[in-house]
Protein backbone atom coordinates (compact mmCIF):
# COMPACT_ATOMS: atom_id res chain seq x y z
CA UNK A 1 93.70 94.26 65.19
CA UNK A 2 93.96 90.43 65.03
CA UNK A 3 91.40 90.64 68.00
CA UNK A 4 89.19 91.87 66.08
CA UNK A 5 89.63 89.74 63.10
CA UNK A 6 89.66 86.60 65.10
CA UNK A 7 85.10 87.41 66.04
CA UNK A 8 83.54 84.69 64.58
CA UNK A 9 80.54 86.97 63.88
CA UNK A 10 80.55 89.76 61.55
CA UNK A 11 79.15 92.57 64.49
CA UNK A 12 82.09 94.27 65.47
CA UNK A 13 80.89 96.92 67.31
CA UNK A 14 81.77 100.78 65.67
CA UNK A 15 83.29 101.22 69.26
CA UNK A 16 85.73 98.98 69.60
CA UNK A 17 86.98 99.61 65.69
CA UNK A 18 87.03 103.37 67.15
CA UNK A 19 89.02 102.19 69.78
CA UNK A 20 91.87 100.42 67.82
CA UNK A 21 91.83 103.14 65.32
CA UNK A 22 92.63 105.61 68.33
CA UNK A 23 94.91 103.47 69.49
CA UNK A 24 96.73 103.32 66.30
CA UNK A 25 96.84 106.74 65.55
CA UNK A 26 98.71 107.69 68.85
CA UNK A 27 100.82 105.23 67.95
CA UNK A 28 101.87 106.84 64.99
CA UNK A 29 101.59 110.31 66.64
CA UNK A 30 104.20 108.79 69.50
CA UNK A 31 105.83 105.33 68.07
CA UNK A 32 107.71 103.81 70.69
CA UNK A 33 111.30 104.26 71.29
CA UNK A 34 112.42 100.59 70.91
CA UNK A 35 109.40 98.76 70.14
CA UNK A 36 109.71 95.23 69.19
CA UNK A 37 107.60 92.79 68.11
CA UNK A 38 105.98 90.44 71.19
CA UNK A 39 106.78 86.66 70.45
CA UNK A 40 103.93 84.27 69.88
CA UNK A 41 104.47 82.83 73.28
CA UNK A 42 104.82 85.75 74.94
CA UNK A 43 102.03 87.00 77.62
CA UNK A 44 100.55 90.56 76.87
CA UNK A 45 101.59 92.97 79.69
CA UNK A 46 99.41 92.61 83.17
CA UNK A 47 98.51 95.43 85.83
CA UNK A 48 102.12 94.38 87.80
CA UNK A 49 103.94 94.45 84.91
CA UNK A 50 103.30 98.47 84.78
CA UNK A 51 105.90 100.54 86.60
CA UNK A 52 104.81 102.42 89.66
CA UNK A 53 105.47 105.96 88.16
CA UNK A 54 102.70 104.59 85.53
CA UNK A 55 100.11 104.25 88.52
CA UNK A 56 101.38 107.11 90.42
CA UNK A 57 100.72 109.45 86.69
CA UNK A 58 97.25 107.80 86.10
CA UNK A 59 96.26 109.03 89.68
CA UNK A 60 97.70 112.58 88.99
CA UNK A 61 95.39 112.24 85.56
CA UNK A 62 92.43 110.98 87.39
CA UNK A 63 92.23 113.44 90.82
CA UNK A 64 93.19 116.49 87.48
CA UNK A 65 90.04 114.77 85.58
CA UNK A 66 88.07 115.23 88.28
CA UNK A 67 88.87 119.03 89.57
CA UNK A 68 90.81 117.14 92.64
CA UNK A 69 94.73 117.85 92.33
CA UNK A 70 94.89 119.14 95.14
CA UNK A 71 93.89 115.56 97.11
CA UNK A 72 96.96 114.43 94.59
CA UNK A 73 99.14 116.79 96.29
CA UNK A 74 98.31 115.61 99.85
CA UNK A 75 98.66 111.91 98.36
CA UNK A 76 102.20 112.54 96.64
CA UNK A 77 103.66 113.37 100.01
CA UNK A 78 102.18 110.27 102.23
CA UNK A 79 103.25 107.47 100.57
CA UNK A 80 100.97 104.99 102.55
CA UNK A 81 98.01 106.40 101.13
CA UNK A 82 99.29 107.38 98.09
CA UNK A 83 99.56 103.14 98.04
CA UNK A 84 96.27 102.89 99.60
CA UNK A 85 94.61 104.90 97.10
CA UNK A 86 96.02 103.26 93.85
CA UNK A 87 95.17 99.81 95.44
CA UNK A 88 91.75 100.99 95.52
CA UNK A 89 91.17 102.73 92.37
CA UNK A 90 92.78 100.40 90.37
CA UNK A 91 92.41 97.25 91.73
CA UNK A 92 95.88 96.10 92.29
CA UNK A 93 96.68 93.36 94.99
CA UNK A 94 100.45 94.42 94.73
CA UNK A 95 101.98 97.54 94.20
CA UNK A 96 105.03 97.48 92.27
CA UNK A 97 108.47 99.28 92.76
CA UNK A 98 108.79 101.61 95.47
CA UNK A 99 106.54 104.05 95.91
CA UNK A 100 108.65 106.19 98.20
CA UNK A 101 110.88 107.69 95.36
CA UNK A 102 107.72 109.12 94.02
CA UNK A 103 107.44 111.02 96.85
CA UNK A 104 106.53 114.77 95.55
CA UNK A 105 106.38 113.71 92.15
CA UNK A 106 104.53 115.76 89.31
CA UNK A 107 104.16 114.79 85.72
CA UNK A 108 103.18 118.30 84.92
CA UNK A 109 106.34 120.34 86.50
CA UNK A 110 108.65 118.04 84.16
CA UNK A 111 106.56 118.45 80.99
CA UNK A 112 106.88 122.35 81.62
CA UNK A 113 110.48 122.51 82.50
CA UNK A 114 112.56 123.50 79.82
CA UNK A 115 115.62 121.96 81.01
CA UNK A 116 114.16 118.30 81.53
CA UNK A 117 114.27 116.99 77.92
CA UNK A 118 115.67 113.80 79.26
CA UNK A 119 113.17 113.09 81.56
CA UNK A 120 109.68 114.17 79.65
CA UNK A 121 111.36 111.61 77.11
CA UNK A 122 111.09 109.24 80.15
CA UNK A 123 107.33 109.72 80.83
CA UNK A 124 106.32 109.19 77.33
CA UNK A 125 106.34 105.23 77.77
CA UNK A 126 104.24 105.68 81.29
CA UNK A 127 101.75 107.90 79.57
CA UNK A 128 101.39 106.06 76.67
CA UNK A 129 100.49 102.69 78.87
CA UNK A 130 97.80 104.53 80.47
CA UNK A 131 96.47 105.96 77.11
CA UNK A 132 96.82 102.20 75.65
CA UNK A 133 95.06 100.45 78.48
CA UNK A 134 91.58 101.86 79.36
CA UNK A 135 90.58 98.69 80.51
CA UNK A 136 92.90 99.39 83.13
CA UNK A 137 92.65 102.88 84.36
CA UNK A 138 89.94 103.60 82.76
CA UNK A 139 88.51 105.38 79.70
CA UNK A 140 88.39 108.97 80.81
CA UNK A 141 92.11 108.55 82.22
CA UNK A 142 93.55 107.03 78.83
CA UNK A 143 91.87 109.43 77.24
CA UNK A 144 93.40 112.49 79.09
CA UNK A 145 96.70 110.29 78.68
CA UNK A 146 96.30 110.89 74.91
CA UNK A 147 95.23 114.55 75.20
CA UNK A 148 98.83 114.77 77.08
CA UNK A 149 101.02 112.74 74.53
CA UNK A 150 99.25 114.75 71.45
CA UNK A 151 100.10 118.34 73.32
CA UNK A 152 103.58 116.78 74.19
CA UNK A 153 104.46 115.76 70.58
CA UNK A 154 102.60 119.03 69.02
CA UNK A 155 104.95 121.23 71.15
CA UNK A 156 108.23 118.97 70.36
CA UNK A 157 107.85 119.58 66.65
């Protein structure tokens, strides 16, 4: 919001006040768990500063986006281009964490077990960075990230 308060001229674009609205109402769909307020001095979160279960989910959400999850299944299991491939696609010099324990991981076979309450509680934050940072992983990702934290919350109510 301040960002767009801070333009010196009065054409902010309908887009990016669509944007923040969007951005605000997942918020309030899906407030964080312990959200605090950033300092003044602190630094907004950069790509590295994203957990690797965060890249490893946007890839799942991009190869599902584009009729491909079955390249995400080949991917999951070989870890070197699993690495390879999120380098590429979103530009990251250095992958973070270790990409090995995400060997044969699958966003969608925790959010349809119904024994793993604990840990689709634990992908909300991962989900919710990709819907919050389009800039990032792109528009058509965060927006699928959305689509998945709006089903997630409808069916937890």
């Amino acid at each position: 919001m301040m960002l767009l308060f801070q333009k010196k001229d009065a054409s902010i674009k309908k887009e990016e006040i669509k944007q923040f609205l969007n951005k605000v109402s997942l918020l309030m769909y899906n407030p964080p768990a312990n959200f605090e307020e950033p300092s003044a001095d602190e630094e907004p979160l950069s790509a590295a500063d994203f957990p690797i279960r965060t890249y490893v989910i946007a890839t799942h959400f991009y190869l599902e986006i584009n009729n491909n999850e079955l390249h995400y299944e080949t991917l999951i299991r070989d870890t070197t281009a699993l690495k390879e491939f999120i380098s590429a696609k979103f530009k990251l010099s250095k992958i973070p964490g270790r990409i090995e324990e995400m060997k044969n991981f699958s966003y969608k076979k925790i959010l349809l077990s119904k024994s793993a309450v604990s840990a689709k509680g634990q992908l909300i934050p991962q989900i919710r960075q990709i819907a919050l940072n389009p800039e990032m992983f792109g528009k058509e990702v965060s927006a699928f990230a959305e689509n998945v934290l709006k089903e997630h919350s409808a069916v937890k109510k």
